[in-house]
PDB file of N, CA and C in Angstrom:
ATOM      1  N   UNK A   1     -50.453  48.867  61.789  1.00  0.00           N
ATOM      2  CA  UNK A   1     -50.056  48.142  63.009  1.00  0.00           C
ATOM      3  C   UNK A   1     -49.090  48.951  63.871  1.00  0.00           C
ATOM      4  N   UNK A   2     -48.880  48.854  65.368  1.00  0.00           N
ATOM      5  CA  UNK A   2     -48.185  49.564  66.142  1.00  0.00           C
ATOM      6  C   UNK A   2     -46.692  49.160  65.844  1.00  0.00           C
ATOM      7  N   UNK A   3     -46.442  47.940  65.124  1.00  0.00           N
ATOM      8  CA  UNK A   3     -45.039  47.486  64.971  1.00  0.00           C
ATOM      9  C   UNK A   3     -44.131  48.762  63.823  1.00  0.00           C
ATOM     10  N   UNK A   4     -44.844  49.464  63.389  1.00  0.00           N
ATOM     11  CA  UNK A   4     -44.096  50.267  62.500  1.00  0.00           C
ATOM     12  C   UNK A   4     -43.715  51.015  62.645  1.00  0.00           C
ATOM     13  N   UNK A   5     -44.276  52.314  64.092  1.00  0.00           N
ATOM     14  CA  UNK A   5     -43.699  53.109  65.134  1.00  0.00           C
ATOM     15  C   UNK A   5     -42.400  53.010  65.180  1.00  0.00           C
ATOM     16  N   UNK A   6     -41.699  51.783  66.179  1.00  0.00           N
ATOM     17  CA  UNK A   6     -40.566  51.419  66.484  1.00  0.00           C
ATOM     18  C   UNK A   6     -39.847  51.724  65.149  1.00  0.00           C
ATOM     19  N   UNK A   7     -39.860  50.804  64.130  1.00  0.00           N
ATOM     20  CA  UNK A   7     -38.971  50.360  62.984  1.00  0.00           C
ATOM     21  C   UNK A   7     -39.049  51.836  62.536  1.00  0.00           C
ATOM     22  N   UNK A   8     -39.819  52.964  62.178  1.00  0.00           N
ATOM     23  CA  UNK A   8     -39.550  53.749  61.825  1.00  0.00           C
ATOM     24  C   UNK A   8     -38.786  54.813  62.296  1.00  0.00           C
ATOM     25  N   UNK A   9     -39.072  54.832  63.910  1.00  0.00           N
ATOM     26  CA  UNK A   9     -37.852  55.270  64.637  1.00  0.00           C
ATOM     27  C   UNK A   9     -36.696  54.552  64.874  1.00  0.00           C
ATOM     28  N   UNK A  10     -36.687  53.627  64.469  1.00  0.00           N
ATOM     29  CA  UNK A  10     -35.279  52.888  64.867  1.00  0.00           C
ATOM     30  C   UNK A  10     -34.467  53.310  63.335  1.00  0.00           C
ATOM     31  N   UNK A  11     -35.180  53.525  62.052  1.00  0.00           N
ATOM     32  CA  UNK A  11     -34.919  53.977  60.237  1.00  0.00           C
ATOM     33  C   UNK A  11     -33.847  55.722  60.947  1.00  0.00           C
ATOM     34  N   UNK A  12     -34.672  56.362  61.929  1.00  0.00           N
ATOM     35  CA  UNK A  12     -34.271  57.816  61.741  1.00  0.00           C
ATOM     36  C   UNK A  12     -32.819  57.586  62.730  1.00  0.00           C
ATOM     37  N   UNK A  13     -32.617  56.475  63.286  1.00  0.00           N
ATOM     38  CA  UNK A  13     -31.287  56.630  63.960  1.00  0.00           C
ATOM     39  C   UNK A  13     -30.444  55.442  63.403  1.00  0.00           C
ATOM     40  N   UNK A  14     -30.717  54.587  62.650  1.00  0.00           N
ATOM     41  CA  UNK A  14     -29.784  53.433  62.325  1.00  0.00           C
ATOM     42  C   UNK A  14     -28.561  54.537  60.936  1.00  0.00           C
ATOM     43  N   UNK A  15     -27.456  53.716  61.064  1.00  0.00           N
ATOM     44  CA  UNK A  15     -26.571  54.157  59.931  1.00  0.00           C
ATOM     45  C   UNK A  15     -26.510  52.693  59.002  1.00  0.00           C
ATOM     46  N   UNK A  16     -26.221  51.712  59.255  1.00  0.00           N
ATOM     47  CA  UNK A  16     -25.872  50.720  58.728  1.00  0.00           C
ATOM     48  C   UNK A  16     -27.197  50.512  57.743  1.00  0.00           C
ATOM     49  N   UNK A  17     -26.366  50.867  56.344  1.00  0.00           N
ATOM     50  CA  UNK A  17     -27.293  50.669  55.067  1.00  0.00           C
ATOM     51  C   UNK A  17     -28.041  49.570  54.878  1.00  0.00           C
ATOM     52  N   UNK A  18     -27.276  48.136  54.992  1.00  0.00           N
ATOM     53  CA  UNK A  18     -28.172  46.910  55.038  1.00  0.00           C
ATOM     54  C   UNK A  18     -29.059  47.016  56.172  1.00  0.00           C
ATOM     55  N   UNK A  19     -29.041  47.379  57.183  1.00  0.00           N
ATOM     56  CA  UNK A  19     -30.140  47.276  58.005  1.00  0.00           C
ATOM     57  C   UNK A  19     -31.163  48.299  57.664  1.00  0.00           C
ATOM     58  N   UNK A  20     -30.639  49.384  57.198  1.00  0.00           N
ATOM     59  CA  UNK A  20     -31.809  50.336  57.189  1.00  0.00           C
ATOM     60  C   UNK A  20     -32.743  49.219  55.629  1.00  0.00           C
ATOM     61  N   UNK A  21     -31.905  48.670  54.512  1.00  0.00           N
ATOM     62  CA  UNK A  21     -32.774  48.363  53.687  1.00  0.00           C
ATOM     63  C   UNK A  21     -33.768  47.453  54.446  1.00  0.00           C
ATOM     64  N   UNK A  22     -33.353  46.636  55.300  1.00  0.00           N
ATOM     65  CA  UNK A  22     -34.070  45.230  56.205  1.00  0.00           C
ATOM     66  C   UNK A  22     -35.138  46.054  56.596  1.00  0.00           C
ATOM     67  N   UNK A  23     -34.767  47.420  57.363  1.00  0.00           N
ATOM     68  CA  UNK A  23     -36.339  47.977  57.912  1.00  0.00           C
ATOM     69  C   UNK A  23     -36.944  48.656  57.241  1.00  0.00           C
ATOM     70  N   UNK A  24     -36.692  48.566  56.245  1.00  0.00           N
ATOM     71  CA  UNK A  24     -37.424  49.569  54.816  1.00  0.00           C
ATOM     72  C   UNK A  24     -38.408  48.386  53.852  1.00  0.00           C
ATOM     73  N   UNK A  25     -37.795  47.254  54.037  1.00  0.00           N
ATOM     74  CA  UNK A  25     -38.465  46.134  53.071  1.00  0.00           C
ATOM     75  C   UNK A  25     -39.467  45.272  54.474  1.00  0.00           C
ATOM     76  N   UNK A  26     -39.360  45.720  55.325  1.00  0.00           N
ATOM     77  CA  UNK A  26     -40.287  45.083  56.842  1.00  0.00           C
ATOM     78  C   UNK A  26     -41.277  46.007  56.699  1.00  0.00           C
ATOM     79  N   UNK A  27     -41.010  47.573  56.559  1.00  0.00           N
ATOM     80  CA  UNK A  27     -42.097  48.657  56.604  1.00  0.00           C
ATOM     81  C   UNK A  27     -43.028  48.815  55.768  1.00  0.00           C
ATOM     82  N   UNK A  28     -42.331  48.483  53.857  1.00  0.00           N
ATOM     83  CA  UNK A  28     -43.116  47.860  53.010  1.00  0.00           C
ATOM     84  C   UNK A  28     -44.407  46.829  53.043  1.00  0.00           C
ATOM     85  N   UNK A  29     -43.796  45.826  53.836  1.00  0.00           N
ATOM     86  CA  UNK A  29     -44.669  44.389  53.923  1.00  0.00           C
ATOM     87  C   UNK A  29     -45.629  44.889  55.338  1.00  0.00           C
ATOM     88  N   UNK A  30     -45.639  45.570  56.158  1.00  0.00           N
ATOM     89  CA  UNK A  30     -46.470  45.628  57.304  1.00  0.00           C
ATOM     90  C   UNK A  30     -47.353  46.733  56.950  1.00  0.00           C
ATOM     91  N   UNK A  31     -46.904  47.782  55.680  1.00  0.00           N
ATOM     92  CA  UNK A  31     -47.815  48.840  55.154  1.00  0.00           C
ATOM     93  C   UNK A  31     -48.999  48.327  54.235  1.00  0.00           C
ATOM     94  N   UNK A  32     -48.638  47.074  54.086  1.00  0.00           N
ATOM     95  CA  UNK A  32     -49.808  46.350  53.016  1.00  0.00           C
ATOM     96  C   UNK A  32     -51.442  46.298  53.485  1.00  0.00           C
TER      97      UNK A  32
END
């Protein structure tokens, strides 16, 4: 899906660890 683009560029600039896990466990579930 095109939604994973974003989240994965948003992974290479976020610092905040809980968020990066939030877009790591979103990237998981939309890679299914």
């Amino acid at each position: 899906p095109r939604a994973i683009e974003p989240l994965k560029a948003r992974l290479e600039t976020e610092e905040d660890e809980q968020v990066r896990n939030s877009i790591k466990r979103a990237l998981r579930s939309l890679e299914k």
